[in-house]
N, C-alpha and C. Protein backbone atom coordinates (compact mmCIF):
# COMPACT_ATOMS: atom_id res chain seq x y z
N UNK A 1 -9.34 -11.82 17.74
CA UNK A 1 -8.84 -10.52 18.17
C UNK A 1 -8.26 -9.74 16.98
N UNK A 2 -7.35 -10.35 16.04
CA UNK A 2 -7.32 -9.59 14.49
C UNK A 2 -8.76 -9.09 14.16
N UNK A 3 -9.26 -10.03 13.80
CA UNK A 3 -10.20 -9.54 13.33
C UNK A 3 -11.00 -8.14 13.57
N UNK A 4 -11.13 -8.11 15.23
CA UNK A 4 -11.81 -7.09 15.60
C UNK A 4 -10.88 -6.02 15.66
N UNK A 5 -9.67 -5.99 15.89
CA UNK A 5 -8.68 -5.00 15.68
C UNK A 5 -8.71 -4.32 13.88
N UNK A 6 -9.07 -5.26 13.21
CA UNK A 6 -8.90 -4.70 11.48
C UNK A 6 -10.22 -4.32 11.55
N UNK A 7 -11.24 -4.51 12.03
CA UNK A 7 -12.28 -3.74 12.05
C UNK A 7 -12.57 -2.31 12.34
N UNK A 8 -12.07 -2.38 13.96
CA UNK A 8 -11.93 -1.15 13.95
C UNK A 8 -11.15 0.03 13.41
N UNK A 9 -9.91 -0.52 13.05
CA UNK A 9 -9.42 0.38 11.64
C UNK A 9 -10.12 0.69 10.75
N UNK A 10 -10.56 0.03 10.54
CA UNK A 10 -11.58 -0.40 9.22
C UNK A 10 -12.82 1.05 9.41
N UNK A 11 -13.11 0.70 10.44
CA UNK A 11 -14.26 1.43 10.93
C UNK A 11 -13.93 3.14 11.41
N UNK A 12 -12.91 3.42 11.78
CA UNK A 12 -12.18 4.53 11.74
C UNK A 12 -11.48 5.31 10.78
N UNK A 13 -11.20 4.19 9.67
CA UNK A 13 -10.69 4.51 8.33
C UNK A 13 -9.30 5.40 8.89
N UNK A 14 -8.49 4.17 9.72
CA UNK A 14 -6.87 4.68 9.94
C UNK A 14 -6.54 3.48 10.71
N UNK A 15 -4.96 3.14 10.21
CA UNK A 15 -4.25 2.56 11.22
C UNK A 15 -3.10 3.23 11.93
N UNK A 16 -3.31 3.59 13.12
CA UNK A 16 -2.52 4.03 13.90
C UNK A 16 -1.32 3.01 14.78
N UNK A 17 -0.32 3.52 15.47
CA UNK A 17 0.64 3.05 15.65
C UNK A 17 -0.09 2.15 16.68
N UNK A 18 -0.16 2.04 17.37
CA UNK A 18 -1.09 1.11 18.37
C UNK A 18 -1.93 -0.43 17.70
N UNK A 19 -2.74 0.35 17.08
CA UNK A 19 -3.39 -1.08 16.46
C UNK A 19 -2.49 -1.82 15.20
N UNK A 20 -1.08 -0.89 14.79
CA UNK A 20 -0.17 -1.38 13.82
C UNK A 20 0.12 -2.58 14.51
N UNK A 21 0.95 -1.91 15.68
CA UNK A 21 1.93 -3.19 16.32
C UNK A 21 1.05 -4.76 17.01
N UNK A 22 -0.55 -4.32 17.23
CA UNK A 22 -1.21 -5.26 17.28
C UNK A 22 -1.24 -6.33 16.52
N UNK A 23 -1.06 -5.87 15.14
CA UNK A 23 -1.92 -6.45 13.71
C UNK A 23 -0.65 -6.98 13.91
N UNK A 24 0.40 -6.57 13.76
CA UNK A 24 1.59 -6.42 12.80
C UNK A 24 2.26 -8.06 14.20
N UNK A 25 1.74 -7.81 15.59
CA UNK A 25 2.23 -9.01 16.26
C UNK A 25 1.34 -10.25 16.09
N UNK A 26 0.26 -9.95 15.70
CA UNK A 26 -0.64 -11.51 15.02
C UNK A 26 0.04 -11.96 13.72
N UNK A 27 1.26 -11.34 13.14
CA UNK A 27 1.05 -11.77 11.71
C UNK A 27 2.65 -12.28 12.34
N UNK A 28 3.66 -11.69 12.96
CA UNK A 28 4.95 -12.46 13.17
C UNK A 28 4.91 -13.17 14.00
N UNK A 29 3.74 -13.48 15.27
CA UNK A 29 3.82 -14.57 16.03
C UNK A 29 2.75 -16.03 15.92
N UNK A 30 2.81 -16.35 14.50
CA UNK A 30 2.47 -17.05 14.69
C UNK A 30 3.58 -18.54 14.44
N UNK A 31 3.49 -19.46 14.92
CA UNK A 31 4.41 -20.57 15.39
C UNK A 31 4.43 -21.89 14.79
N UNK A 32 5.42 -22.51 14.60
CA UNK A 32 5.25 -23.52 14.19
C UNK A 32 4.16 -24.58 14.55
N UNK A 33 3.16 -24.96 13.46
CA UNK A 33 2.17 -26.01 14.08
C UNK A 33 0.74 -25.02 14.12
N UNK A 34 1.10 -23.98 13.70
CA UNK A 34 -0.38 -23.37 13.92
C UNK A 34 -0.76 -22.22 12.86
N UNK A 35 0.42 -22.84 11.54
CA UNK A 35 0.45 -22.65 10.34
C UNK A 35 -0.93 -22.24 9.74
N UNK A 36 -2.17 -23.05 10.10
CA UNK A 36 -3.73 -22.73 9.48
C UNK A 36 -3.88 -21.45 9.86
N UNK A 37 -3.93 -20.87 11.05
CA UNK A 37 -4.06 -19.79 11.72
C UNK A 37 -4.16 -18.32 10.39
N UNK A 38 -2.62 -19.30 9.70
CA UNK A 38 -2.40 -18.09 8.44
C UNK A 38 -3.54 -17.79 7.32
N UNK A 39 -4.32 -18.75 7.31
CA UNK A 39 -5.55 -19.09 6.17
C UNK A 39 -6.64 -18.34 6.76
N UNK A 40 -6.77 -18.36 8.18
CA UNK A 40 -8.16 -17.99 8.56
C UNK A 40 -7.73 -16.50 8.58
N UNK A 41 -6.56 -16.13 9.32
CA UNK A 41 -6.42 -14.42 8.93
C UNK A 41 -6.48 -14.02 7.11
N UNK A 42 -5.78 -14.51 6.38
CA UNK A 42 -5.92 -14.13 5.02
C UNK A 42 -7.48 -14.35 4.48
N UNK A 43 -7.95 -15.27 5.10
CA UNK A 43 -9.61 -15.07 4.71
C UNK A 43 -10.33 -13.94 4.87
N UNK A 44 -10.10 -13.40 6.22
CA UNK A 44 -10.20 -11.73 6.69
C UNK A 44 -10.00 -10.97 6.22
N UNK A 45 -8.47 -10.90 5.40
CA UNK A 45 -7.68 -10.02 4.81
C UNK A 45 -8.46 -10.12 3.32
N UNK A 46 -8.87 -11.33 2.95
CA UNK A 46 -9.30 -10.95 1.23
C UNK A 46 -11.39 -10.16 1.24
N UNK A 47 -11.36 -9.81 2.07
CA UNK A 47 -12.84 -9.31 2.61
C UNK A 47 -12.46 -8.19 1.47
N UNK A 48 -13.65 -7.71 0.04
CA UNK A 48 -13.23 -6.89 -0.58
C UNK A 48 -13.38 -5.48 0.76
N UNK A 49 -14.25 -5.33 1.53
CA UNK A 49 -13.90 -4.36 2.79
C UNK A 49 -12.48 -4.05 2.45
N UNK A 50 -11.77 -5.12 3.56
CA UNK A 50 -10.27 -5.27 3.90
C UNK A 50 -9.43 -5.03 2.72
N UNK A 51 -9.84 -5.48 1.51
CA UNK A 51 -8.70 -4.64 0.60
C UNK A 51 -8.92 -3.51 0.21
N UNK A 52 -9.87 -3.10 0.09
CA UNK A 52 -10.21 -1.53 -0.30
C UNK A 52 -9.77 -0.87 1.14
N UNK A 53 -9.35 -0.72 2.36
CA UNK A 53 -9.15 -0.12 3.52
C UNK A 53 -7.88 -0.32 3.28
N UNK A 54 -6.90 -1.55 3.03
CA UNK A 54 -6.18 -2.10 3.14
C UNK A 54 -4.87 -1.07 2.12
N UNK A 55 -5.51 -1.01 0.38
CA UNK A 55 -5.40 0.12 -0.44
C UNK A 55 -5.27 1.34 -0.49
N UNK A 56 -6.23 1.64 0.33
CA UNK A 56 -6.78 3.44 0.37
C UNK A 56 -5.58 4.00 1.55
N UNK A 57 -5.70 2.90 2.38
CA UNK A 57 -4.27 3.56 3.79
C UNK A 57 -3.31 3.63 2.84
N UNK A 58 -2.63 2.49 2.63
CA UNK A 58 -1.30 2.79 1.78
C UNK A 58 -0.89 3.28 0.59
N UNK A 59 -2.53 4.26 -0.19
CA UNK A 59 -2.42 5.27 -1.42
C UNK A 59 -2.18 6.59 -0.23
N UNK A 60 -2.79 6.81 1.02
CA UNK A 60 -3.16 7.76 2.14
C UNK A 60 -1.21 7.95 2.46
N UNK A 61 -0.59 6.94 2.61
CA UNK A 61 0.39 6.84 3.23
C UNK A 61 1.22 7.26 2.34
N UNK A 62 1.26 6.75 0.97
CA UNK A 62 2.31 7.70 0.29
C UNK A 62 2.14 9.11 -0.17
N UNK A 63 0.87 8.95 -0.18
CA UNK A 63 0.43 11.02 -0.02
C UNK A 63 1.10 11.81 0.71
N UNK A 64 1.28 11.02 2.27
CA UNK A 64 1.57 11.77 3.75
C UNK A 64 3.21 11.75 3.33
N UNK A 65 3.61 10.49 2.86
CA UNK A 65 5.15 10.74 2.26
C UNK A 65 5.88 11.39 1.52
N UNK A 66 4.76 11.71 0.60
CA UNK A 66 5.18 12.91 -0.65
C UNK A 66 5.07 13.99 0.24
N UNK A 67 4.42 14.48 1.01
CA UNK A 67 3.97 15.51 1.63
C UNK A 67 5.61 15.93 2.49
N UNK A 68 5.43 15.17 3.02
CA UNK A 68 7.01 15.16 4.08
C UNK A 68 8.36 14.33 3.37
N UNK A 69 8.28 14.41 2.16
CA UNK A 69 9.43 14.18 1.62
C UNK A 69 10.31 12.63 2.34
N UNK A 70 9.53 11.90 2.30
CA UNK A 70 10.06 10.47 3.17
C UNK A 70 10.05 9.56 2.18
N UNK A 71 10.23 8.10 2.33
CA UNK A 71 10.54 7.27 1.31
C UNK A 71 9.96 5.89 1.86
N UNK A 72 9.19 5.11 1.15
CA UNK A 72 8.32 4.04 1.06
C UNK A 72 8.63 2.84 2.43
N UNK A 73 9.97 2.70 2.15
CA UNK A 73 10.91 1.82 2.86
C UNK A 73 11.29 1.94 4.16
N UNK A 74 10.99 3.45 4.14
CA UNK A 74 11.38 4.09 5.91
C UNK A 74 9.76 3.58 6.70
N UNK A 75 8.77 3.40 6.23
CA UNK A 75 7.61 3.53 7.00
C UNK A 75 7.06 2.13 7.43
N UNK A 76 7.02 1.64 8.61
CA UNK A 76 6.60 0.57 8.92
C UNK A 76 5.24 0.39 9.01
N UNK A 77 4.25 0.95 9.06
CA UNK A 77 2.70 0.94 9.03
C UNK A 77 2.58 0.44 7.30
N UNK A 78 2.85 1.33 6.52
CA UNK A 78 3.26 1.16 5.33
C UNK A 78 3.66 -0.35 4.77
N UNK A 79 4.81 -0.87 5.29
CA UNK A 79 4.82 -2.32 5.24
C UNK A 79 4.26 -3.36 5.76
N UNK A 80 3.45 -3.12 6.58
CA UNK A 80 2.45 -3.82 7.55
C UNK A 80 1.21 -4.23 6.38
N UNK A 81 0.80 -2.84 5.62
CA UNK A 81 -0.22 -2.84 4.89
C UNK A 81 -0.06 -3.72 4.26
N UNK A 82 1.14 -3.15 3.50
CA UNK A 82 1.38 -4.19 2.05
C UNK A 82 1.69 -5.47 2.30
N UNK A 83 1.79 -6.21 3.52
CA UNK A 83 2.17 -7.54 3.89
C UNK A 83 0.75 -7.86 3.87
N UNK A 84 -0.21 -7.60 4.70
CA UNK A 84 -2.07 -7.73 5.08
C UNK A 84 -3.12 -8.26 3.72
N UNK A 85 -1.92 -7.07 2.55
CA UNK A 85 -2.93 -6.96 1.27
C UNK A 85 -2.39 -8.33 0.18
N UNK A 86 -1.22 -8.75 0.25
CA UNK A 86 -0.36 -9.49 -0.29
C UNK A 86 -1.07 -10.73 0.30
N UNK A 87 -1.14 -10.70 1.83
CA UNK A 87 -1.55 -11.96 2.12
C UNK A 87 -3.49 -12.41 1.69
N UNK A 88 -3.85 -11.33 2.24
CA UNK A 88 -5.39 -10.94 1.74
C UNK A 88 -5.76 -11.51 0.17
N UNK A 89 -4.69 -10.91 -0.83
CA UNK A 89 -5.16 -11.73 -1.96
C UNK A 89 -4.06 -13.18 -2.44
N UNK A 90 -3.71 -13.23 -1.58
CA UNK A 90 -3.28 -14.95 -1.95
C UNK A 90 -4.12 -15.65 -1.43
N UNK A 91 -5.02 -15.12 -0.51
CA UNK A 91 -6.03 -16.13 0.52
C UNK A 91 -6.99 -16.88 -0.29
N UNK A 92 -7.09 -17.35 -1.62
CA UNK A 92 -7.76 -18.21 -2.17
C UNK A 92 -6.58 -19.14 -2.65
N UNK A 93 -5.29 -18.75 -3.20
CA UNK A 93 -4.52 -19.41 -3.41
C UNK A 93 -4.06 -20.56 -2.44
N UNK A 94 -3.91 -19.59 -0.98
CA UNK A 94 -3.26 -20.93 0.21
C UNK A 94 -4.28 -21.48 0.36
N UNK A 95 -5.83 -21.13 0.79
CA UNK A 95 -6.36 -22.19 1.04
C UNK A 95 -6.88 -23.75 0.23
N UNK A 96 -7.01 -23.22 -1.46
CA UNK A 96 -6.88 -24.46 -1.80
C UNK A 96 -6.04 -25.43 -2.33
N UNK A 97 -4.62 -24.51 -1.81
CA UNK A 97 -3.40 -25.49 -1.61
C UNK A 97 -3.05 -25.68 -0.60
N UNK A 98 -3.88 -25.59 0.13
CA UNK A 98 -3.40 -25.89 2.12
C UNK A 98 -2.01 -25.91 2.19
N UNK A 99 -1.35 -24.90 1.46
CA UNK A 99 -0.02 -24.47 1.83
C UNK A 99 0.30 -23.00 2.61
N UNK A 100 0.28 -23.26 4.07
CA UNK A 100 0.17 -22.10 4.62
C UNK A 100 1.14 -21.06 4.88
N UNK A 101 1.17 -20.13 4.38
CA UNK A 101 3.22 -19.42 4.35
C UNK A 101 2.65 -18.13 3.90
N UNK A 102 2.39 -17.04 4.85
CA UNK A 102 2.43 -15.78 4.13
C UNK A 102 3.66 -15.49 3.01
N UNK A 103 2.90 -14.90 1.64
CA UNK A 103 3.81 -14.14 0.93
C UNK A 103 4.97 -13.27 1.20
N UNK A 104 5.58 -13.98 0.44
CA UNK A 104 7.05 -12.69 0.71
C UNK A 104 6.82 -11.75 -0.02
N UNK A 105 7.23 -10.24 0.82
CA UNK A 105 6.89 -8.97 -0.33
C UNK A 105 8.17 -8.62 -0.80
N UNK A 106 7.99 -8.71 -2.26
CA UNK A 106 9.19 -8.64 -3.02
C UNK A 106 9.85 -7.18 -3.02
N UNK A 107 10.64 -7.12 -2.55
CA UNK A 107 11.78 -6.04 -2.16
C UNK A 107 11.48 -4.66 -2.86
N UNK A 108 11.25 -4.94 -4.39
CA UNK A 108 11.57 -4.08 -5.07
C UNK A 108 10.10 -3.43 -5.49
N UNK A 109 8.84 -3.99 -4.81
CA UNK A 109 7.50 -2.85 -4.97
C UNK A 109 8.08 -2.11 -3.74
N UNK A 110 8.83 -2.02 -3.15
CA UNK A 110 9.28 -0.83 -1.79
C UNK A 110 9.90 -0.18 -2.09
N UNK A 111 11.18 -0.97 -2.78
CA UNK A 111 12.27 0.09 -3.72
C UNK A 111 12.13 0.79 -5.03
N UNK A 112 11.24 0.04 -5.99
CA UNK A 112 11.03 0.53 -7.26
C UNK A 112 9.98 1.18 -7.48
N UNK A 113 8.73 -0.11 -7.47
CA UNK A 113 7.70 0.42 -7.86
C UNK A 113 6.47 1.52 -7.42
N UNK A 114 6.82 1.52 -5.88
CA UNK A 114 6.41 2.34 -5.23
C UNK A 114 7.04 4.16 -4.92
N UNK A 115 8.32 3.80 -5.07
CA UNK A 115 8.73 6.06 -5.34
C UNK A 115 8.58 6.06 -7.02
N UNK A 116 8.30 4.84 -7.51
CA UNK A 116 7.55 5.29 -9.42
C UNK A 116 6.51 5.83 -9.25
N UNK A 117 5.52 4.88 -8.31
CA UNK A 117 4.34 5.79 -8.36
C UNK A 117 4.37 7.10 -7.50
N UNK A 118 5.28 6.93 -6.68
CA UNK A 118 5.12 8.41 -5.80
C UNK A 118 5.33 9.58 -6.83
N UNK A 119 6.40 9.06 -7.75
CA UNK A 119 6.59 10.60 -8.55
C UNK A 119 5.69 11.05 -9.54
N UNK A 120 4.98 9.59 -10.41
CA UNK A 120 3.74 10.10 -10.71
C UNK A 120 2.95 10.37 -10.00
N UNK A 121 2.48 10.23 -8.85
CA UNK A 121 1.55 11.20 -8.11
C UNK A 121 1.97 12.65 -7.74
N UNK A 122 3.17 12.85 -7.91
CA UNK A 122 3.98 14.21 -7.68
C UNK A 122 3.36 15.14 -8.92
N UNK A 123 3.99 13.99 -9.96
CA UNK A 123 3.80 15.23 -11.45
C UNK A 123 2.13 15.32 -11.24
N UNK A 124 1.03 14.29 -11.07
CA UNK A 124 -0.36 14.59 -11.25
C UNK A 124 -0.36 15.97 -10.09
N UNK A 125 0.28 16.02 -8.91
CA UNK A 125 0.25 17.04 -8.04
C UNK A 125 0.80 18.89 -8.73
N UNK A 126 1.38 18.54 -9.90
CA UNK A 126 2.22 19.83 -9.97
C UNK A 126 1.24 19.71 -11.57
N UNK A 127 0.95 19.27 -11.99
CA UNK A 127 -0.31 18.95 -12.88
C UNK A 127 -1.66 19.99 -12.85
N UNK A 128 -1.91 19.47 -11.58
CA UNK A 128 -3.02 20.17 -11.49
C UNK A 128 -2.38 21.88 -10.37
N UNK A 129 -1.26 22.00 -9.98
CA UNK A 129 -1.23 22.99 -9.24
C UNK A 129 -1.20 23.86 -10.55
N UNK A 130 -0.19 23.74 -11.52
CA UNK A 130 -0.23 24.63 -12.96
C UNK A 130 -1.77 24.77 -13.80
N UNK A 131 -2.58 23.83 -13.81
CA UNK A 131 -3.76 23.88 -14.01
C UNK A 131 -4.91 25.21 -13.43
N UNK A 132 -4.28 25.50 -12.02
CA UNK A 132 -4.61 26.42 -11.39
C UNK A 132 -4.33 27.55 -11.24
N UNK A 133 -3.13 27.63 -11.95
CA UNK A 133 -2.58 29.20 -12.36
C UNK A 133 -3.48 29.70 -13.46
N UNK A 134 -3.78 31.40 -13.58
CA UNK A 134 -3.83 31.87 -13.87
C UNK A 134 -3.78 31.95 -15.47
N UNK A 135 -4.06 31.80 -16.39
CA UNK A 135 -3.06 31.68 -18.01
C UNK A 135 -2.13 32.66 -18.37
N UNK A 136 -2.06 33.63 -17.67
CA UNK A 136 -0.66 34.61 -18.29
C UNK A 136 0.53 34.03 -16.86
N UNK A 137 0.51 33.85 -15.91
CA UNK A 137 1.32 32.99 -15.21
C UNK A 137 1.86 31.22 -15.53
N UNK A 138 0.84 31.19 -16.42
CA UNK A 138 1.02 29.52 -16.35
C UNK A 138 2.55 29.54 -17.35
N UNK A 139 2.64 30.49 -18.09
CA UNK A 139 4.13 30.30 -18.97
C UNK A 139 5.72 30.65 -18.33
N UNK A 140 5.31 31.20 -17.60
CA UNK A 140 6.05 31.77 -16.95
C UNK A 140 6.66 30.40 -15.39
N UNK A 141 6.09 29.39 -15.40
CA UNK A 141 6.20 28.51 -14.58
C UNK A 141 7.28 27.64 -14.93
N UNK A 142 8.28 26.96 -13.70
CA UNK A 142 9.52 26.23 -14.40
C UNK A 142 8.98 24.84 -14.70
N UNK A 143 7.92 24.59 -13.90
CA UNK A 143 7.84 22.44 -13.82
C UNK A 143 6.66 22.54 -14.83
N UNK A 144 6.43 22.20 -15.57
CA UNK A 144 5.45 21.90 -16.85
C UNK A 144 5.26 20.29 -17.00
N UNK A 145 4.41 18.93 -16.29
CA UNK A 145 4.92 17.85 -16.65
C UNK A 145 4.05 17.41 -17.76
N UNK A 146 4.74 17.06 -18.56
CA UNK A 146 3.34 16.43 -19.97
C UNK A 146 3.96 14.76 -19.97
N UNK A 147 2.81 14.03 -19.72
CA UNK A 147 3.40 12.55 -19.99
C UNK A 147 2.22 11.99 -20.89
N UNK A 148 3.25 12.59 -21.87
CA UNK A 148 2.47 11.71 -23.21
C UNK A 148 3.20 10.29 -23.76
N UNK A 149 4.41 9.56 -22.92
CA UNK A 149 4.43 8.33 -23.51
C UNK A 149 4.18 7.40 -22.16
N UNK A 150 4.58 6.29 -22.38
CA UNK A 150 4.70 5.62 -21.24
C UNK A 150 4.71 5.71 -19.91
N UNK A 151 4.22 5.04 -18.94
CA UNK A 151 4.69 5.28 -17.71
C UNK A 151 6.34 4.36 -17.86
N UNK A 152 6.32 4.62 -16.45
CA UNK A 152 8.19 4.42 -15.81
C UNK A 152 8.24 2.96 -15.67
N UNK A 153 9.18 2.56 -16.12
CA UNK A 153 9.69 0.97 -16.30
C UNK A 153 9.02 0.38 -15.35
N UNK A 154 9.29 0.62 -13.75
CA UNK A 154 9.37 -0.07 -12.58
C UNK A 154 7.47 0.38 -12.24
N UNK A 155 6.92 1.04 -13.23
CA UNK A 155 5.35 1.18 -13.52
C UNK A 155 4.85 -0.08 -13.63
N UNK A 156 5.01 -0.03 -15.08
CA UNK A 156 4.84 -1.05 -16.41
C UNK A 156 5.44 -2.42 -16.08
N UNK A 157 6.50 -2.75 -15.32
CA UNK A 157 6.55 -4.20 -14.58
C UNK A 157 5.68 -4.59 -13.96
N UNK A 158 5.29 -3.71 -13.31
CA UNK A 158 4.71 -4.44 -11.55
C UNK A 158 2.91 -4.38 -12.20
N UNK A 159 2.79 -3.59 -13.03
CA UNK A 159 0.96 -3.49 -13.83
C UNK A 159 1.07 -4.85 -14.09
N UNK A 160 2.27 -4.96 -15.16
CA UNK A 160 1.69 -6.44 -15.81
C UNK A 160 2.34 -7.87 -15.13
């Protein structure tokens, strides 16, 4: 029943609140003793399909966040993803350590590394809106972003 539920997301190219709390109750109910259960869903989850869907929602989702001025941590669909994709690519790891334990998602891609990338997707957004001005308007504009060194600490951690 996961399965066919991530499909049809899959196949709709959205997860909506409905098939969230579906997904999202196969992944917290599962019970002591039926620990494998976790291997055969993360087998699902590492489908390159399933991570590219898995990706594209939660690049989709912080778009819709920048858009409405919200924050990574407030959105539960959002953390659903990133639990699916976390588990999705450990799914070669647990199975040939038949150690079955979804990944813990470390706190701080919600807190850090994720409004890092939101704001670089902001400046690429105000990037290209100045790009689109006019050239005798474009000087006359207050936000100018040039990132000619590095990306942002909480970038450059979580890359490497």
């Amino acid at each position: 029943k996961f399965t066919w539920c991530l499909d049809a997301c899959i196949r709709e190219k959205n997860v909506d609140i409905k098939r969230s709390r579906e997904l999202q109750g196969f992944l917290d109910n599962i019970k002591r003793g039926q620990e494998q259960v976790l291997g055969d869903l993360s087998m699902t989850l590492c489908d390159p399909y399933a991570i590219n869907f898995l990706a594209t929602s939660a690049i989709k989702i912080l778009h819709h966040l920048i858009n409405n001025e919200g924050m990574p941590r407030d959105n539960q669909i959002l953390i659903l993803l990133l639990r699916m994709l976390a588990l999705g690519l450990s799914a070669w790891v647990m199975i040939d350590s038949q150690d079955f334990k979804e990944p813990k998602l470390d706190c701080q891609v919600v807190t850090k590394f994720l409004p890092a990338l939101m704001s670089l997707m902001v400046d690429d957004q105000c990037r290209s809106l100045h790009g689109k001005l006019p050239p005798d308007e474009r000087e006359s504009t207050l936000t100018t972003i040039e990132h000619s060194g590095p990306a942002p600490d909480a970038v450059e951690a979580y890359i490497q």
